[in-house]
C-alpha atoms as a PDB file:
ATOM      1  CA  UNK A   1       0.000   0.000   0.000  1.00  0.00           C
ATOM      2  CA  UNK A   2       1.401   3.738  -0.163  1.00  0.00           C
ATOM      3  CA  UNK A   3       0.731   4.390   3.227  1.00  0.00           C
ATOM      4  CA  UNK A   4      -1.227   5.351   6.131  1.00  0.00           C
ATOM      5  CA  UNK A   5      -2.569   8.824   5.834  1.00  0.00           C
ATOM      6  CA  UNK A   6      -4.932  10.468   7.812  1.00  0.00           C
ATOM      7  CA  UNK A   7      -6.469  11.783   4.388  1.00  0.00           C
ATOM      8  CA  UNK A   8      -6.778   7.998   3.144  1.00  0.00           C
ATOM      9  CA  UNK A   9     -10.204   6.982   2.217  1.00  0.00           C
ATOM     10  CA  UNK A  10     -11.054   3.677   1.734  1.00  0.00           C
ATOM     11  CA  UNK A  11     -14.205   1.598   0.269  1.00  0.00           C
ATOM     12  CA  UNK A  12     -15.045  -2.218   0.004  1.00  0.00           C
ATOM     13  CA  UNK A  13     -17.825  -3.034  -2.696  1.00  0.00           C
ATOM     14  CA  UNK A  14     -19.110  -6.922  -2.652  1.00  0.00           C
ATOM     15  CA  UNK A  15     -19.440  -8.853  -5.660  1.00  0.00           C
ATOM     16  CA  UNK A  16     -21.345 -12.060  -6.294  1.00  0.00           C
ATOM     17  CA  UNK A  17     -18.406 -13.012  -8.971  1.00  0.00           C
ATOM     18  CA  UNK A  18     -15.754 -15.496  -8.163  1.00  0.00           C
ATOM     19  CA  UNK A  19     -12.344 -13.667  -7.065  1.00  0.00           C
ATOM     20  CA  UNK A  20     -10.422 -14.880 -10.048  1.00  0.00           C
ATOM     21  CA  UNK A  21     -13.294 -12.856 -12.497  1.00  0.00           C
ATOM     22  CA  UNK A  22     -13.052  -9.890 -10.188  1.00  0.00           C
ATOM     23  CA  UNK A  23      -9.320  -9.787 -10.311  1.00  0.00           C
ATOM     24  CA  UNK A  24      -9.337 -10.073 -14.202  1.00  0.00           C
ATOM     25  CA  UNK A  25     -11.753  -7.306 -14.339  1.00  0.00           C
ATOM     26  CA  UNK A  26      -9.827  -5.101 -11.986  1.00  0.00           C
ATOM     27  CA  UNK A  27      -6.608  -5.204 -14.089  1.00  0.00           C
ATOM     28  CA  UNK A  28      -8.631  -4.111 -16.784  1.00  0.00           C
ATOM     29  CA  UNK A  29      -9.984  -1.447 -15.232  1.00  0.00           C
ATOM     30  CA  UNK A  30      -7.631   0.780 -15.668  1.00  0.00           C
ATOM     31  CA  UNK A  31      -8.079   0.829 -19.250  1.00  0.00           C
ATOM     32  CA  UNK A  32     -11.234   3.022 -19.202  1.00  0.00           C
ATOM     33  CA  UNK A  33     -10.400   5.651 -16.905  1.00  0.00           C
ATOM     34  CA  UNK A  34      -7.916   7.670 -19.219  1.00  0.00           C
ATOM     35  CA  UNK A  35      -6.255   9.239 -15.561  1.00  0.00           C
ATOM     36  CA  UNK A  36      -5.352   6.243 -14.273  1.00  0.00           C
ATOM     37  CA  UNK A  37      -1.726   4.739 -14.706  1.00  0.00           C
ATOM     38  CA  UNK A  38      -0.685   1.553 -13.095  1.00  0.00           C
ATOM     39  CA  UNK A  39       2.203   1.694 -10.724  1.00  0.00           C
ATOM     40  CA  UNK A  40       2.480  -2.288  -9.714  1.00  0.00           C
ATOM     41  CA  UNK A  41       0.401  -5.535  -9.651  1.00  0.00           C
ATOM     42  CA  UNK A  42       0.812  -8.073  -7.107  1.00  0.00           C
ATOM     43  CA  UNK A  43      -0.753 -11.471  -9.154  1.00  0.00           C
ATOM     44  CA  UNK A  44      -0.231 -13.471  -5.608  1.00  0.00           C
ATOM     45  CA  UNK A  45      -1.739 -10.601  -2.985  1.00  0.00           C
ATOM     46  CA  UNK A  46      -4.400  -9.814  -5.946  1.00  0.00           C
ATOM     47  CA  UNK A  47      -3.832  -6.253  -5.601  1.00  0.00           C
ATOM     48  CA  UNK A  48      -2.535  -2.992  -7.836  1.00  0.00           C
ATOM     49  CA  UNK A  49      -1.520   0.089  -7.296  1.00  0.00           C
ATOM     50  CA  UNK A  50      -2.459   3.130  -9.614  1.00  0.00           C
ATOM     51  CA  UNK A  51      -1.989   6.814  -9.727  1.00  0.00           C
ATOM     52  CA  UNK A  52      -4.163   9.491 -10.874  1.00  0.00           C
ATOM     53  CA  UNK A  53      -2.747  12.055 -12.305  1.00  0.00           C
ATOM     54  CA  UNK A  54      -2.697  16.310 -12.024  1.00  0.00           C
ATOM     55  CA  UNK A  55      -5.955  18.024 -12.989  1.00  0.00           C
ATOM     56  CA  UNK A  56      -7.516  21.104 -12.735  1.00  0.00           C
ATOM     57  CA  UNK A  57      -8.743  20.480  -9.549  1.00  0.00           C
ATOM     58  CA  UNK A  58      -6.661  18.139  -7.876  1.00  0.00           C
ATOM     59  CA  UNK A  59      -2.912  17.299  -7.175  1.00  0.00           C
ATOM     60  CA  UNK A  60      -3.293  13.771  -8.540  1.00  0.00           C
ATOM     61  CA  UNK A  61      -4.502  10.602  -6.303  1.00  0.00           C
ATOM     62  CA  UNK A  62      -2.964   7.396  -5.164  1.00  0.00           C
ATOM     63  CA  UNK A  63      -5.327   4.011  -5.209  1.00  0.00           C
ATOM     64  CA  UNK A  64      -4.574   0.501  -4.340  1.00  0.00           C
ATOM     65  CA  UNK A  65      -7.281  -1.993  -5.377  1.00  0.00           C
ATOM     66  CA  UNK A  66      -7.136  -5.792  -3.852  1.00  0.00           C
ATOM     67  CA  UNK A  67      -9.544  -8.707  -4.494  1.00  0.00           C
ATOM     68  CA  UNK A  68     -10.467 -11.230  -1.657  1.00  0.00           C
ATOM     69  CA  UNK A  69     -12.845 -14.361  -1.283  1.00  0.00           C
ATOM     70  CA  UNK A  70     -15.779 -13.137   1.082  1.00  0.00           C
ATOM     71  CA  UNK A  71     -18.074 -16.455   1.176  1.00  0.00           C
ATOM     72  CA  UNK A  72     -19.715 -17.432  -1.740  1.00  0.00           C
ATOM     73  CA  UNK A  73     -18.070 -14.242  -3.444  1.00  0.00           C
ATOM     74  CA  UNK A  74     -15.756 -11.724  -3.504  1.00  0.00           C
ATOM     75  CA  UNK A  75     -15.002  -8.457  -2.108  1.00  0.00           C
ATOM     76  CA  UNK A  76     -13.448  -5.583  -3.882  1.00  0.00           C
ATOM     77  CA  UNK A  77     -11.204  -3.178  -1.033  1.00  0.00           C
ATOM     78  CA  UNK A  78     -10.265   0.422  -2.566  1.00  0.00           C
ATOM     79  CA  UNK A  79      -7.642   2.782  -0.102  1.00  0.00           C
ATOM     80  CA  UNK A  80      -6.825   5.902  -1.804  1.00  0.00           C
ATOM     81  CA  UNK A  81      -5.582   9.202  -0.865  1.00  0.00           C
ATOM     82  CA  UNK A  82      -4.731  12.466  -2.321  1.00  0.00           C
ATOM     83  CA  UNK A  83      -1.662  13.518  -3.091  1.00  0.00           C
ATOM     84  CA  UNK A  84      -2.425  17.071  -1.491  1.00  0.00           C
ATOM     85  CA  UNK A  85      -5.302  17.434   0.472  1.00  0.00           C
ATOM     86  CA  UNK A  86      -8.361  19.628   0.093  1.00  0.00           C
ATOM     87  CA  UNK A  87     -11.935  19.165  -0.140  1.00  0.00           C
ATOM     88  CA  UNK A  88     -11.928  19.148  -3.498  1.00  0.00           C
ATOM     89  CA  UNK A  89      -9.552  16.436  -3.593  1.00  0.00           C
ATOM     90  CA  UNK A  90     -11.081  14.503  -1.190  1.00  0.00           C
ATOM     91  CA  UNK A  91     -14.405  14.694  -3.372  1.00  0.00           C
ATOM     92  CA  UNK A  92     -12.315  13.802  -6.529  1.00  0.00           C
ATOM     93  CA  UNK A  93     -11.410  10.143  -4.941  1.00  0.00           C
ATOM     94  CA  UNK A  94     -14.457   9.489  -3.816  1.00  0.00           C
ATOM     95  CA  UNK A  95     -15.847  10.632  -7.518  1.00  0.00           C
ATOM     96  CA  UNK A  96     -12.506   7.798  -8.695  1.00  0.00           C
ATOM     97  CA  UNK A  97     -13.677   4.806  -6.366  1.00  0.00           C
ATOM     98  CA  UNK A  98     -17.230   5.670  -8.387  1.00  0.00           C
ATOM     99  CA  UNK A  99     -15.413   5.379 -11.913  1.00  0.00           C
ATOM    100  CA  UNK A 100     -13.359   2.299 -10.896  1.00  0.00           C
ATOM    101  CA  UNK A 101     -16.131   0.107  -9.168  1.00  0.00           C
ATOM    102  CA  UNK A 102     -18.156   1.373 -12.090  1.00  0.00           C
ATOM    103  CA  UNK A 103     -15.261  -0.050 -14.434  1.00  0.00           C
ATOM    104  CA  UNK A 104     -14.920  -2.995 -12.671  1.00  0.00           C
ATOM    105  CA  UNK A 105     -18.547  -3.763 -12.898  1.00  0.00           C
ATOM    106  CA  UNK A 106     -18.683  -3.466 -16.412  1.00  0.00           C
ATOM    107  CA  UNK A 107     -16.012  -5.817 -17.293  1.00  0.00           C
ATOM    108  CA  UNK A 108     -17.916  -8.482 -14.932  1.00  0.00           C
END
């Protein structure tokens, strides 16, 4: 993860899919939201780390995704935090764990 931060925000999102479709769908991700880069993917923790980058109303974001088994499905955990905190920027991640469980989602 990058970190504890007392601006973190974090989000967990069940899905009735097994892990292994979740975690395909979650690499993909990525793809679709054009401010996303990938930093590093862990195949064996089922997790990546992305940055988002500058815009005109935020500083960029950090966001680490992981995939776990959570009974008869799977559950999706999302910590991000900005990389300079305001409310805007606070707004902004929340507004990215939107776009990437929407992402997600659609790949399912």
């Amino acid at each position: 993860m990058f970190g504890k931060s007392s601006m973190q925000q974090q989000r967990s999102e069940p899905f009735t899919q097994s892990p292994d479709a979740v975690w395909l769908a979650v690499k993909e991700a990525p793809i679709g939201i054009a401010r996303l880069s990938v930093a590093a993917i862990s195949e064996s923790d089922r997790a990546i780390k992305m940055s988002g980058g500058i815009t005109m109303t935020t500083w960029g974001q950090n966001l680490e995704a992981s995939v776990t088994p959570d009974g008869a499905g799977t559950m999706l955990h999302l910590v991000g935090s900005p990389r300079f905190y305001s409310y805007t920027a606070k707004r902004r991640l929340s507004t990215l764990f939107d776009e990437f469980v929407d992402a997600v989602r659609s790949r399912l």
